[in-house]
Structures are given as C-alpha cells and as structure tokens.
Protein backbone atom coordinates (compact mmCIF):
# COMPACT_ATOMS: atom_id res chain seq x y z
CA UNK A 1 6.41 3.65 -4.91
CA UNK A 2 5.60 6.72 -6.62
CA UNK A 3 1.54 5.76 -6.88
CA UNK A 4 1.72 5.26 -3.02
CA UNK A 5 3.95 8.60 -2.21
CA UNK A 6 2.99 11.05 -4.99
CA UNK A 7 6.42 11.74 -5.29
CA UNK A 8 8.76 10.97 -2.18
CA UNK A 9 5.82 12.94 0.47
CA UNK A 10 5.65 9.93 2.85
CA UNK A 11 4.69 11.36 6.07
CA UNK A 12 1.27 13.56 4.59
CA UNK A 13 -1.67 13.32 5.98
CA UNK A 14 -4.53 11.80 4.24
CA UNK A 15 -8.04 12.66 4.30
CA UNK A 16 -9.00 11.36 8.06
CA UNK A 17 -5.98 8.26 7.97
CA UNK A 18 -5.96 10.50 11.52
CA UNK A 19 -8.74 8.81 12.37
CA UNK A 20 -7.40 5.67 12.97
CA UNK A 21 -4.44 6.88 15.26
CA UNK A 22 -6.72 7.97 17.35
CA UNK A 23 -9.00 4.92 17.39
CA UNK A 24 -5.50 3.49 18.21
CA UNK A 25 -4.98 5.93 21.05
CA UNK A 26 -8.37 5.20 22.68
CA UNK A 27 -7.96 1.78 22.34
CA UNK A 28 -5.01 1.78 24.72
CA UNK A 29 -6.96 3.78 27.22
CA UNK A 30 -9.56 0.57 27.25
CA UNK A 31 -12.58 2.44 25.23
CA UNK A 32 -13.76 2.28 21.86
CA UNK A 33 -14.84 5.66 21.01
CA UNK A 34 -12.92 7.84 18.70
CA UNK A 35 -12.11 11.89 18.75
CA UNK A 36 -14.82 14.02 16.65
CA UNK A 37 -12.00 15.66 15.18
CA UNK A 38 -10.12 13.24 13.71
CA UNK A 39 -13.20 11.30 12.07
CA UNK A 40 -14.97 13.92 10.98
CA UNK A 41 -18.04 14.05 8.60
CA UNK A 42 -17.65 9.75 8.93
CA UNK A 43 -19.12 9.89 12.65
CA UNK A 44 -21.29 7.62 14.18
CA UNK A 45 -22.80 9.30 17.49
CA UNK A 46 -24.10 6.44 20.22
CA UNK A 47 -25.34 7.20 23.34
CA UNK A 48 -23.05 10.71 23.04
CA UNK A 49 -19.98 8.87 22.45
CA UNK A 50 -18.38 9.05 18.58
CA UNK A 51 -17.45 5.91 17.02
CA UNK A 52 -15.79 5.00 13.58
CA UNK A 53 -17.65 1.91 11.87
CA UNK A 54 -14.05 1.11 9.89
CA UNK A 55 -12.11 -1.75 9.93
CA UNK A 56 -9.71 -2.16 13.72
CA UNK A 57 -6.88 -3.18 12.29
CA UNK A 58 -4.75 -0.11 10.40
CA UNK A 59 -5.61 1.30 14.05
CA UNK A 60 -4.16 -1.93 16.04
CA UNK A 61 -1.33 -1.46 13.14
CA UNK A 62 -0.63 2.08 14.32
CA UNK A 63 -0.21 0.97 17.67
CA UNK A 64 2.95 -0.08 17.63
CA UNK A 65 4.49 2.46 15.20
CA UNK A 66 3.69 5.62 17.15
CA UNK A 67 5.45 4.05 19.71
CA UNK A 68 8.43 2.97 17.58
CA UNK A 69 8.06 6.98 16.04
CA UNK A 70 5.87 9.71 17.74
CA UNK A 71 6.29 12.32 15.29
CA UNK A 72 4.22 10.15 12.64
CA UNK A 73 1.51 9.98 14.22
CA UNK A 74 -1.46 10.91 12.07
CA UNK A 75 0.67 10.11 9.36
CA UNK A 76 1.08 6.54 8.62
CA UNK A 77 -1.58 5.94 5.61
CA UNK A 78 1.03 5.61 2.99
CA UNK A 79 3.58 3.39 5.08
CA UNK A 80 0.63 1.50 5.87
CA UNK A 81 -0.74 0.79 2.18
CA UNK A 82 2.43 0.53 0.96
CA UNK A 83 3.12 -2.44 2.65
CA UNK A 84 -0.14 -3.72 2.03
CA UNK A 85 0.41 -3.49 -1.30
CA UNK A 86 3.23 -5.38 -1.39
CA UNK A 87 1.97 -8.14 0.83
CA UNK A 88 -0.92 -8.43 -2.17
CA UNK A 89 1.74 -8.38 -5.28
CA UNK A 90 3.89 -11.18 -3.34
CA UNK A 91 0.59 -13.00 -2.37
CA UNK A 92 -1.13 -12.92 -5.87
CA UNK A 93 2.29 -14.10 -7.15
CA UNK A 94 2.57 -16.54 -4.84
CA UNK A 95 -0.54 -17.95 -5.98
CA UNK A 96 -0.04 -17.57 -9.49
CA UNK A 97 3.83 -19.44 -9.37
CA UNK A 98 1.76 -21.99 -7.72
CA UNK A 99 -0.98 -22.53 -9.90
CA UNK A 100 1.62 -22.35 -12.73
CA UNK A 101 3.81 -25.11 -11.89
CA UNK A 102 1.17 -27.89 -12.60
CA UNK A 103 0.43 -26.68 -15.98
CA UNK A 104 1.44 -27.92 -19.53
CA UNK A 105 2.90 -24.91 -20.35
CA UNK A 106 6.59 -24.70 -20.97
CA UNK A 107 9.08 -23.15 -18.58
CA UNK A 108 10.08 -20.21 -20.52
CA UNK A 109 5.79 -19.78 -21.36
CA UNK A 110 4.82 -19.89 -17.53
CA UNK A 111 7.59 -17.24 -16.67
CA UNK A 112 5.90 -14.74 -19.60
CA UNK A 113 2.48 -15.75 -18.29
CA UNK A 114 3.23 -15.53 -14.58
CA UNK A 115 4.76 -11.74 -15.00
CA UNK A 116 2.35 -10.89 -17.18
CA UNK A 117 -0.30 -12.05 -14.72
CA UNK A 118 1.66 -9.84 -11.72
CA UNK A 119 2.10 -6.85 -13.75
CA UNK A 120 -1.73 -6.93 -14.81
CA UNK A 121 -2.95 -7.10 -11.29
CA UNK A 122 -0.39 -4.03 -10.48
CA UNK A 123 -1.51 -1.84 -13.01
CA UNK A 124 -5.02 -3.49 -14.13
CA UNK A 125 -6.57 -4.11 -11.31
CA UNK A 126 -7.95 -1.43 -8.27
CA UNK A 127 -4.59 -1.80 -6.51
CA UNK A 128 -3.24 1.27 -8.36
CA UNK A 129 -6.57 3.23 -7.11
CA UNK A 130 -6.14 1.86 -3.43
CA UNK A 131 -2.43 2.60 -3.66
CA UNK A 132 -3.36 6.30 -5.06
CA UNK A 133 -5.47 7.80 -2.74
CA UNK A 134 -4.74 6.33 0.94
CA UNK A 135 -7.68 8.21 2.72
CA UNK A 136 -9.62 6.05 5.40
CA UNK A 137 -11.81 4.67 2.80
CA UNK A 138 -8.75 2.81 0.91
CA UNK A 139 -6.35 2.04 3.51
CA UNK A 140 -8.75 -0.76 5.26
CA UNK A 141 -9.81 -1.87 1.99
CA UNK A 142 -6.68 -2.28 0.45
CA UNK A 143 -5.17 -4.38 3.56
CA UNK A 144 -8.18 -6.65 3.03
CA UNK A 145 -7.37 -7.58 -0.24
CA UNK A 146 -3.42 -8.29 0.88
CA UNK A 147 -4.92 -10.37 3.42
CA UNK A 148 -7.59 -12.35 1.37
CA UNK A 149 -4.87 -12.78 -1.42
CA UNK A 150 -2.36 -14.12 1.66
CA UNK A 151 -4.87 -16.51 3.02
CA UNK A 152 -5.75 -17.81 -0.59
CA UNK A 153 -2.31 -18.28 -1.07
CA UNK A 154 -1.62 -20.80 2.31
CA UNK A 155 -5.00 -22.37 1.63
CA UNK A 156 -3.51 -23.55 -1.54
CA UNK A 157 0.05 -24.26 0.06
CA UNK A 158 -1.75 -26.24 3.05
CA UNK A 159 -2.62 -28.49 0.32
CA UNK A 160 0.45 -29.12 -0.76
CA UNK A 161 3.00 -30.20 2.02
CA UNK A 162 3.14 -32.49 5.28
CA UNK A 163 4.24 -32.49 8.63
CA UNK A 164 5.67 -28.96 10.11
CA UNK A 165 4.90 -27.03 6.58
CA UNK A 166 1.56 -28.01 7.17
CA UNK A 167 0.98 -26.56 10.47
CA UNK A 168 2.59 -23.51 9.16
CA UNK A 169 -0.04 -22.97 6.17
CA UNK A 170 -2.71 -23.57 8.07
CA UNK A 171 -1.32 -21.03 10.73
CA UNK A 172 -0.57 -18.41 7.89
CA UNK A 173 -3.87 -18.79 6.59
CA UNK A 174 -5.90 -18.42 9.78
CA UNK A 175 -3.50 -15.50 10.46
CA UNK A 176 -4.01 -13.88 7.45
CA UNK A 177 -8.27 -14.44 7.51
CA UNK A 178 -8.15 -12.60 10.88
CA UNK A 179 -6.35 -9.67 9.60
CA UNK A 180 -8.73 -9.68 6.74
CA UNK A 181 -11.98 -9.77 8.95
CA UNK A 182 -10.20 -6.86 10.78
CA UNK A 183 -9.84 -4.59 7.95
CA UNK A 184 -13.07 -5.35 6.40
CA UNK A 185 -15.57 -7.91 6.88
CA UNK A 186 -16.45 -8.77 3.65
CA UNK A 187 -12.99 -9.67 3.00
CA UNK A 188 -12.76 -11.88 6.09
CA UNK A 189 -16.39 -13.35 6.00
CA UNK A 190 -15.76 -16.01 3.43
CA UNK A 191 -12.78 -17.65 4.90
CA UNK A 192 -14.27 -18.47 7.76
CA UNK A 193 -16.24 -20.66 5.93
CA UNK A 194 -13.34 -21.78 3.95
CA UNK A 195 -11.50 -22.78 7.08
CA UNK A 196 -14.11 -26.28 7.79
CA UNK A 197 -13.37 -27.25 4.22
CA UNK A 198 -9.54 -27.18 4.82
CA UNK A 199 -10.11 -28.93 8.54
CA UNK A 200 -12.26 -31.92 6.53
CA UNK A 201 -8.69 -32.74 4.92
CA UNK A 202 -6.31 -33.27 8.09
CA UNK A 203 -5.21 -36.61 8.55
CA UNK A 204 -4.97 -38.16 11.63
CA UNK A 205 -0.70 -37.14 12.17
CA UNK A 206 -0.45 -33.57 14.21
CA UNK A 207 -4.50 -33.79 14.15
CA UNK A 208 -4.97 -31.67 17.11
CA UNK A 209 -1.78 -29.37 16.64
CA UNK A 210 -3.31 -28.44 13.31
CA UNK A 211 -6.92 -28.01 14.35
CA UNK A 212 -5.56 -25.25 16.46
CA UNK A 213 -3.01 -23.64 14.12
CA UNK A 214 -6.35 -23.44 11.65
CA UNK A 215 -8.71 -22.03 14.36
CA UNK A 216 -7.55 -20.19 17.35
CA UNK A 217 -6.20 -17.11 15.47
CA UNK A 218 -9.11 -16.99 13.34
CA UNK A 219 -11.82 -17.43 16.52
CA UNK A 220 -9.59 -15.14 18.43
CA UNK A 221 -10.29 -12.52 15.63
CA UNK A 222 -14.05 -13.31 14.93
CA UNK A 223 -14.41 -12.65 19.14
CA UNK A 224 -12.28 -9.71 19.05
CA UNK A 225 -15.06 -8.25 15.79
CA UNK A 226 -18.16 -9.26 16.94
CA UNK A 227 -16.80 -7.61 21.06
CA UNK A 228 -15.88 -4.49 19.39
CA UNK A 229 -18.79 -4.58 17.18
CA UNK A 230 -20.98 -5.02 20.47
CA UNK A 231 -18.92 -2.58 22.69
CA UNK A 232 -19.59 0.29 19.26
CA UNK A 233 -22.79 0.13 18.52
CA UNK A 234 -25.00 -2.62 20.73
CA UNK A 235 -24.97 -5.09 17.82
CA UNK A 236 -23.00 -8.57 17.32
CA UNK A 237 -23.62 -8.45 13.06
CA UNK A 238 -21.53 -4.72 13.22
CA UNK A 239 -22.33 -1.39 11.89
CA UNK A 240 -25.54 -0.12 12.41
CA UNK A 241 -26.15 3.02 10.35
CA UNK A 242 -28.83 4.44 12.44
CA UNK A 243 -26.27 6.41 14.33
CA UNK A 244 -24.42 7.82 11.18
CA UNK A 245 -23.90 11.44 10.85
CA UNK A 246 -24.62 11.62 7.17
CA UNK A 247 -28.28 12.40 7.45
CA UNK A 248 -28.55 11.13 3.77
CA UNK A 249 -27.11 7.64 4.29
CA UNK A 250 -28.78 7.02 7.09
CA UNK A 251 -32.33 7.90 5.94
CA UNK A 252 -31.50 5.70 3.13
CA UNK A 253 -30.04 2.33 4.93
CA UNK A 254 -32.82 2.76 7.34
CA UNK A 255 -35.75 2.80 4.64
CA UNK A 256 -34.02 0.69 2.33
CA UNK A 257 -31.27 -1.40 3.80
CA UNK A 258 -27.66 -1.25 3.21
CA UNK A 259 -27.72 -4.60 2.04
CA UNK A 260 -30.60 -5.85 -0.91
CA UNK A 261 -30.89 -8.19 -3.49
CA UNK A 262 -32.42 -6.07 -5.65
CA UNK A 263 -29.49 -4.21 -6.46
CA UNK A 264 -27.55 -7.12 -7.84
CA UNK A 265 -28.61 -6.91 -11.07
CA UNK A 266 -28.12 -2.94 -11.86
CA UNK A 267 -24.63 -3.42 -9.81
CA UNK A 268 -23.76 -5.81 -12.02
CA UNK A 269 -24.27 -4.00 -14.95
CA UNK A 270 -22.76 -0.82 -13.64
CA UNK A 271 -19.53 -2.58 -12.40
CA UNK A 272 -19.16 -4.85 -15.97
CA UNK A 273 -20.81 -2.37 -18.51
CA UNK A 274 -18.76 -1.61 -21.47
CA UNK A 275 -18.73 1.82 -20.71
CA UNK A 276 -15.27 3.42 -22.10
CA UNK A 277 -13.95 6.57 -20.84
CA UNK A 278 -14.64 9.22 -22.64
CA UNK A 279 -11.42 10.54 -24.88
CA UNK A 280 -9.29 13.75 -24.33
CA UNK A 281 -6.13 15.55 -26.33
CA UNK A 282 -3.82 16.24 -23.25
CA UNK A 283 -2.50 13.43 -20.64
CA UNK A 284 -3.57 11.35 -19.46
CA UNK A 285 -5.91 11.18 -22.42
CA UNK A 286 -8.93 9.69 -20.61
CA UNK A 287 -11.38 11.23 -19.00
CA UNK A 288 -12.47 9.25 -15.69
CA UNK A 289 -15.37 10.72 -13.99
CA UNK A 290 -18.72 9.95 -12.35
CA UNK A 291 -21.97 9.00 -14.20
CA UNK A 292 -25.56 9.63 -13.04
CA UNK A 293 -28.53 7.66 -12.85
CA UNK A 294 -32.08 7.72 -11.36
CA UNK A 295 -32.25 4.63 -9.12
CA UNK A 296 -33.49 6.61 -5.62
CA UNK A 297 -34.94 3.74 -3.86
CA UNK A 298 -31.50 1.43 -5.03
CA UNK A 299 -28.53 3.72 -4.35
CA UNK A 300 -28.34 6.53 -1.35
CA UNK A 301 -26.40 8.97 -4.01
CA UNK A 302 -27.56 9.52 -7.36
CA UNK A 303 -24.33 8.97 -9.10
CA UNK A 304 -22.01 5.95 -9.62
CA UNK A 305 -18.02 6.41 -8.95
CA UNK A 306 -17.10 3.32 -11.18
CA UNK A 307 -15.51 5.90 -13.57
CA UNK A 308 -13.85 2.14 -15.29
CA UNK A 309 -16.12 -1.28 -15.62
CA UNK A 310 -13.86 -4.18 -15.05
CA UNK A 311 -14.04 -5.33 -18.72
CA UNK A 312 -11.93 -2.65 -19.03
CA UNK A 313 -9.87 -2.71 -15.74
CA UNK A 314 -9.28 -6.15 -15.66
CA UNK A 315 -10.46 -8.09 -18.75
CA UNK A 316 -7.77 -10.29 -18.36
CA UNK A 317 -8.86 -11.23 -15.06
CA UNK A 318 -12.53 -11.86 -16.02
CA UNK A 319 -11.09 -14.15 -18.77
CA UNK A 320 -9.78 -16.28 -16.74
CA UNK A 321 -11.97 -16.27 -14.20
CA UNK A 322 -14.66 -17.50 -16.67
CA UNK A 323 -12.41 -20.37 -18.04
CA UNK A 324 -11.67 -21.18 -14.28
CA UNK A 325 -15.47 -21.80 -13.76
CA UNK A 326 -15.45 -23.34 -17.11
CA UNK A 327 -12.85 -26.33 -15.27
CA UNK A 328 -14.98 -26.36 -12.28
CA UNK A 329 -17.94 -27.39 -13.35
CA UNK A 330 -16.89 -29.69 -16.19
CA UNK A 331 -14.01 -31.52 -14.10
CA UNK A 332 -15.30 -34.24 -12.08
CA UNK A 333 -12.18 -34.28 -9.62
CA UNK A 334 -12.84 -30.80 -7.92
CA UNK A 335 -12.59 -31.25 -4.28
CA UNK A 336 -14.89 -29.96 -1.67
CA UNK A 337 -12.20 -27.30 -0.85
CA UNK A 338 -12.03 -25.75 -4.67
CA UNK A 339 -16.07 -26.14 -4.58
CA UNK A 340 -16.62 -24.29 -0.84
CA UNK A 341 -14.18 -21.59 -1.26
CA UNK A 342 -15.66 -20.99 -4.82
CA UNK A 343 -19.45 -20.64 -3.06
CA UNK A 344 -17.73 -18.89 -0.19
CA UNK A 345 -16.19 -16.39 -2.33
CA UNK A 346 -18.76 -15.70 -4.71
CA UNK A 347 -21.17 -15.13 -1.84
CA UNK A 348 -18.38 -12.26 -1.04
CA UNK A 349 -19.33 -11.04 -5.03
CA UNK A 350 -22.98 -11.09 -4.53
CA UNK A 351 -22.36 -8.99 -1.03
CA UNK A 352 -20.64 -6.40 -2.54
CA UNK A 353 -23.15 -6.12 -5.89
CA UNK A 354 -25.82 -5.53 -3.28
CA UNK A 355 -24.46 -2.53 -1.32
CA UNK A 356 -26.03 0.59 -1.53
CA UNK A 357 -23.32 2.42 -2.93
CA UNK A 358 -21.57 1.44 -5.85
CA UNK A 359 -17.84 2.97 -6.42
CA UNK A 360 -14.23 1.89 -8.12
CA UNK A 361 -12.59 0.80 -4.68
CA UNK A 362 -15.94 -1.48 -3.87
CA UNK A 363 -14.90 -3.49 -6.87
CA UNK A 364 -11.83 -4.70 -5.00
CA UNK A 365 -14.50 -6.60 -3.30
CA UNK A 366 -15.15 -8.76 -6.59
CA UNK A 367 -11.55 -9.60 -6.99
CA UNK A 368 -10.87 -12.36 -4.51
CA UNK A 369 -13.48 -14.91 -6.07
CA UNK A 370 -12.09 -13.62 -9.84
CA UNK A 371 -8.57 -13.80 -8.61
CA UNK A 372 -9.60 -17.75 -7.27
CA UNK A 373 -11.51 -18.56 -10.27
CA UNK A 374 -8.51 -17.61 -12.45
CA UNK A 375 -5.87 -19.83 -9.92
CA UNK A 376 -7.92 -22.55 -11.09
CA UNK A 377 -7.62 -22.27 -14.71
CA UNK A 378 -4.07 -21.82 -14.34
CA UNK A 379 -3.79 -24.85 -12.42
CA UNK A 380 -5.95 -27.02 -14.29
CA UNK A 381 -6.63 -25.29 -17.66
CA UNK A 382 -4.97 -27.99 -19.83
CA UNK A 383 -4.75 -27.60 -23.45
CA UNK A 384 -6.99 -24.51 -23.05
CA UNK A 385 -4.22 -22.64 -20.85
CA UNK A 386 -1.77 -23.93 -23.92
CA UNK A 387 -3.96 -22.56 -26.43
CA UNK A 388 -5.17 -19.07 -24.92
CA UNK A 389 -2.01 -17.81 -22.69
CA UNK A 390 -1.37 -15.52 -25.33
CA UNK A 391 -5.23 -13.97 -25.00
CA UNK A 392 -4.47 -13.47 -21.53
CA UNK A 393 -1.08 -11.50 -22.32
CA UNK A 394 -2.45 -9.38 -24.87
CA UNK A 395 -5.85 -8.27 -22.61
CA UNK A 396 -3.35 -7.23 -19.88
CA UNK A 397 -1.47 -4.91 -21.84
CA UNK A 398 -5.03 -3.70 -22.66
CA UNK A 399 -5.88 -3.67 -19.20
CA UNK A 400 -2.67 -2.27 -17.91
CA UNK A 401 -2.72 0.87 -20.53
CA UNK A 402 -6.48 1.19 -20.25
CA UNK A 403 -6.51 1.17 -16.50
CA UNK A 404 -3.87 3.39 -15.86
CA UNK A 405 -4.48 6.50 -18.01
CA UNK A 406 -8.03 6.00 -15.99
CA UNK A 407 -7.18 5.88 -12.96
CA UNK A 408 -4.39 9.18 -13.33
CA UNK A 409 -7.24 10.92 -14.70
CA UNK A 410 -9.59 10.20 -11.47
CA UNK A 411 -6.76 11.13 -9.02
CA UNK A 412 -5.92 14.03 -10.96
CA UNK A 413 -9.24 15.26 -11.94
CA UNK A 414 -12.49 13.98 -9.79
CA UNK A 415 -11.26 12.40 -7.28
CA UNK A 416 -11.81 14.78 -3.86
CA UNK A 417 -10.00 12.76 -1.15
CA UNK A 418 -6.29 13.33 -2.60
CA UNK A 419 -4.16 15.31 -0.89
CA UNK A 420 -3.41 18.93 -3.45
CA UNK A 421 0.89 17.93 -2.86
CA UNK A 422 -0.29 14.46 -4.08
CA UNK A 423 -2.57 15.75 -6.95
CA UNK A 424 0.40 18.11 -7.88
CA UNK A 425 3.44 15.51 -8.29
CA UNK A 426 0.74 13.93 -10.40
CA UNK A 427 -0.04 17.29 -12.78
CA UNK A 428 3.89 17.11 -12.72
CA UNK A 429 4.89 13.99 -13.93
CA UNK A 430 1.83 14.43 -16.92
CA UNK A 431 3.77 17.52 -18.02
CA UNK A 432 0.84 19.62 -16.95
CA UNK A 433 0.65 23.02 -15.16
CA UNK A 434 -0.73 22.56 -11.54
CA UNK A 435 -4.02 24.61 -10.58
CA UNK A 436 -4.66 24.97 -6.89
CA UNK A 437 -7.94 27.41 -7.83
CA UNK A 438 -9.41 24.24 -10.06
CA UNK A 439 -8.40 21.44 -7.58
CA UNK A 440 -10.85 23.30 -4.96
CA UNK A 441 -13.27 23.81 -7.60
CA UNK A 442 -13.27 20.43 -8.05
C-alpha cells in the first residue's frame, strides 16, 4: 500500500493517468479522440483529430468511477493499480497453491515454498516498479499482467473440475484474456491462441454452453480492439506510429520498424546481463540508473532503462522457469494445452525482445511465459522440486533484497515520471533530506 500511495496521497495525479479519463469522457460522447491536454507529448495527430495509442481499458475502468465519484476524476491511477496489483498477487498465488498441491513436497514444505514464491513476485519481480510509478505508461501495463496471471490461473482450474465449475473457468478465463488484450496487446495476444487448445478438451456434456463461456467474451473483446484500432488510426493490426508526435520515434519505427528480429539477440542480453548496480554509502545503497549504448539503427533512444537484468530481479523466477522447460521437453505426457500455451507465450517473449525500446516495465512482458514455465515445475518437478525448493527460497531473498533497494533508488533518483509528493514520502522513509532543486534537475 505504501509502494502504490507514496505515503497515504491517493487521489494525486500522475504523469498523464488524465489521459485516460478523458479517453473515457469521449468515449461516452461516441468518438475516439482524446483532449491534447490531457495526453500531452504521447499524441498521435490523424486527420486533425488527437488520439492515444494506449490500452482502452483503465479508460472503460474510469467510466464507471467518475460517475460513482466526480471529484476523482483525473485521479484514479493509484486506485486503479492498486487493485491491479492485487488481482496479480491473488492470481500468481492462485496458480502457485495449484501447482503446489500435486507435488511431493510435504505440507509444511509447500506452505514455505508457496509464500516464498508470493513474496518473491511482490518484491522481485516488476510489480513493485509498476506499483511505484502509476503514470500512463504503468497503469495499462500493470493491469495486463493481473489479467494474463488471472487467465493463466482459470486455464489451469478449467482443467481441473466438471460440470458448472467448468463453465465458470472457462468464463473467467475468456474474461480475464479480454481485459488483458484491452490493456495491452501483447498481454492478450497469446491467449487467444491458448483458448483452441482449451476448446480441443470439452467433452461432449454442456458442449455448446462451454464453447460460448470460452469465446464470446474473448471475440467480443478482439472486435471491440481491432474497431477501435480501425476507428484510431485506419488500421485493423493497431498503432501506427506514423502519426506520433515524437518526431524521434516516429522517424525511427518508420525506417526501422517497431517490431524486428534483429533486436532479439542484443534485447536479450540487455534484459538478462549480469549487470549489478553499481554500489553507494547512503540508502538505498544501490545505484539504479540508465546505461548507454550505440545501437542507432536497433533502438530509437540511445540508452537502455533496464537499470536491473532479471538475473538479478527475479533469479528465482528464471530458475524455475528453466527447470519447468527442463519437464516439458523430457516428459512424454505434456498435453497439447501445456505445449500451445508454452509456444503461445514464448512468442509473447520474443515480441517484447524485439521492440524498439528496451526499459524495466517492458520486462513485465517476459513474465507470463517465466511465470508458466515455473507453474510447471512446481506441478510436475518431482524429486527435482524435493531436492532444489530450498535454491528457490534462498534466490528470492536475493531477489527480494536485490530488487528492492533497486527499484527505491530508480523512483527516488532517475526515474522522471514520479510525482515530487511521491518521490518525497520516499526520501522520507530512507531517512534522507528531500531536494525539490535536484528532483527538477533530474
């Protein structure tokens, strides 16, 4: 609570969150187009009109609570995320309780494991960046992880129970892949390919009733994205950077693409280097900041804002996620689900790698197929789970310490989009004096 609020502020208003309360607003007048105001520097001029190229749904979201509460209206980034955030900690515990309860591990070993495993992804994992700093560019991110996580977690439950329960799931799950494709694409993308691999499984009882609990939320979503993607910018595949404000960005996507496969590679090794941060004597004792490189026809800016490589952030996570894989491909019983949503998330991890910006909150991206990977191990890791749950204990509290001092330091220090009350309670809790002159500077 005190990550999302900075300290009890929870009306404040982020850097543009105004922007979707107005997309909200324009949306009930039957248009698409947005106020130049409220978005800012993150324009996209067609025909005249502004338009916003984020994620519908914290707008959709905001819908109903300036009704319920006028005087919050520009305001809701922090209620927003916060609840986001908790619909990913109940999700990814969800899945983890679930995965944990077919293991060999004793009772009183799976409840160490299974809090350890919650309290990792807390605190060493990009949910304590999102959570930080709420500005438009977390807020949609951060609800498509709670909604990836969600879905995950009634994919696995669909396989699990019969009758009513079943219908349920599969509703949840085509629910929650909506809201996902709503707050960002490549969060929602892979699930609706997951969705034929969970169809192939229905049995003949509640056939049809189930067919449509899986796919009319899910097609009602994908038609509501690709009309508003249509009605924004003239284009069914989405955002088309040629109208972008940001001369910069837009030079750059239209020479080189936004998207390229020859960025996987360097992506990779910027997002899993093992680049520590550098050291410092007061709190929070690292130093998270940008780095540089000279990739100009890779990456539109010159500098990288993965101030922590996941080995690092979540080395726990990428543990796991390699002895999941490990199960896959050596056990002969995976099913075609376990096998498509693997493909259909890792496609997701390739996506992201070959952006043409690379940054700390893009890694949330990568987490879905890691998060999967590691359900798997702790489903079906056997003696190997028996032998190495205390590995993955011990590189959490790595991660969690690690990950933390890190991420204080780039919401204290570098990072421009929190809010100086925020940045303050922070300086506050370290012990440290507050400097308004040296949060402009930076």
């Amino acid at each position: 609570m005190f990550t999302t609020t900075g300290g009890r502020q929870i009306f404040v208003k982020e850097v543009l969150g105004g922007a979707y309360d107005s997309q909200a607003e324009h949306f009930l007048r039957g248009n698409v187009d947005v106020d130049a105001e409220a978005i800012g520097h993150e324009a996209m001029i067609v025909n005249g009109e502004v338009r916003m190229y984020f994620g519908p749904f914290p707008a959709l979201l905001r819908i109903p609570l300036n009704f319920v509460y006028p005087a919050g209206h520009g305001k809701w980034s922090r209620i927003s995320g916060f609840c986001a955030g908790v619909i990913a900690l109940f999700a990814f515990a969800g899945l983890v309780r679930t995965a944990l309860c077919s293991s060999l591990l004793s009772s009183r070993a799976r409840n160490w494991l299974g809090n350890a495993c919650l309290i990792g992804f807390a605190f060493g994992s990009p949910l304590l960046l999102l959570l930080g700093n709420l500005s438009i560019y977390d807020e949609a991110i951060i609800w498509g992880l709670a909604f990836s996580l969600a879905a995950l977690l009634f994919a696995f439950r669909s396989r699990l129970v019969e009758g009513s329960a079943l219908t349920r799931a599969l509703l949840g799950f085509s629910l929650c892949a909506g809201g996902a494709l709503l707050s960002r694409v490549t969060f929602g993308a892979p699930f609706i390919l997951i969705a034929p691999f969970l169809a192939l499984k229905l049995q003949r009882e509640n056939r049809i009733a189930n067919l449509m609990a899986l796919a009319l939320p899910l097609c009602a979503a994908l038609t509501f994205y690709v009309w508003l993607s249509y009605a924004k910018f003239g284009s069914l595949s989405g955002v088309n950077f040629d109208y972008y404000i940001n001369p910069v960005h837009r030079e750059f996507a239209h020479k080189f693409g936004v998207f390229s496969p020859r960025r996987i590679l360097n992506s990779f090794a910027d997002y899993f280097s093992l680049r520590f941060p550098s050291l410092q004597r007061e709190p929070p004792f690292l130093a998270a900041d940008r780095h540089f490189y000279e990739h100009p026809s890779l990456y539109s800016n010159d500098f990288s804002e993965v101030y922590l490589s996941l080995p690092w952030c979540s080395g726990w996570l990428i543990f796991g996620a390699i002895m999941g894989i490990t199960c896959l491909v050596r056990r002969k019983g995976a099913d075609a689900f376990e096998r498509g949503a693997t493909v259909a998330l890792f496609g997701q991890f390739l996506c992201i790698l070959s952006y043409f910006l690379l940054a700390q909150r893009y890694a949330a991206d990568l987490y879905p197929f890691l998060i999967f990977c590691l359900v798997i191990f702790l489903g079906s890791g056997g003696v190997a789970l028996l032998r190495s749950h205390h590995v993955i204990i011990g590189l959490i509290a790595l991660s969690v310490i690690v990950n933390s001092l890190a991420t204080v330091s780039w919401l204290v220090n570098a990072d421009q989009n929190v809010p100086p009350e925020t940045r303050a309670a922070w300086e506050k809790l370290l012990g440290r004096r507050y400097s308004k002159s040296e949060s402009e500077k930076s």
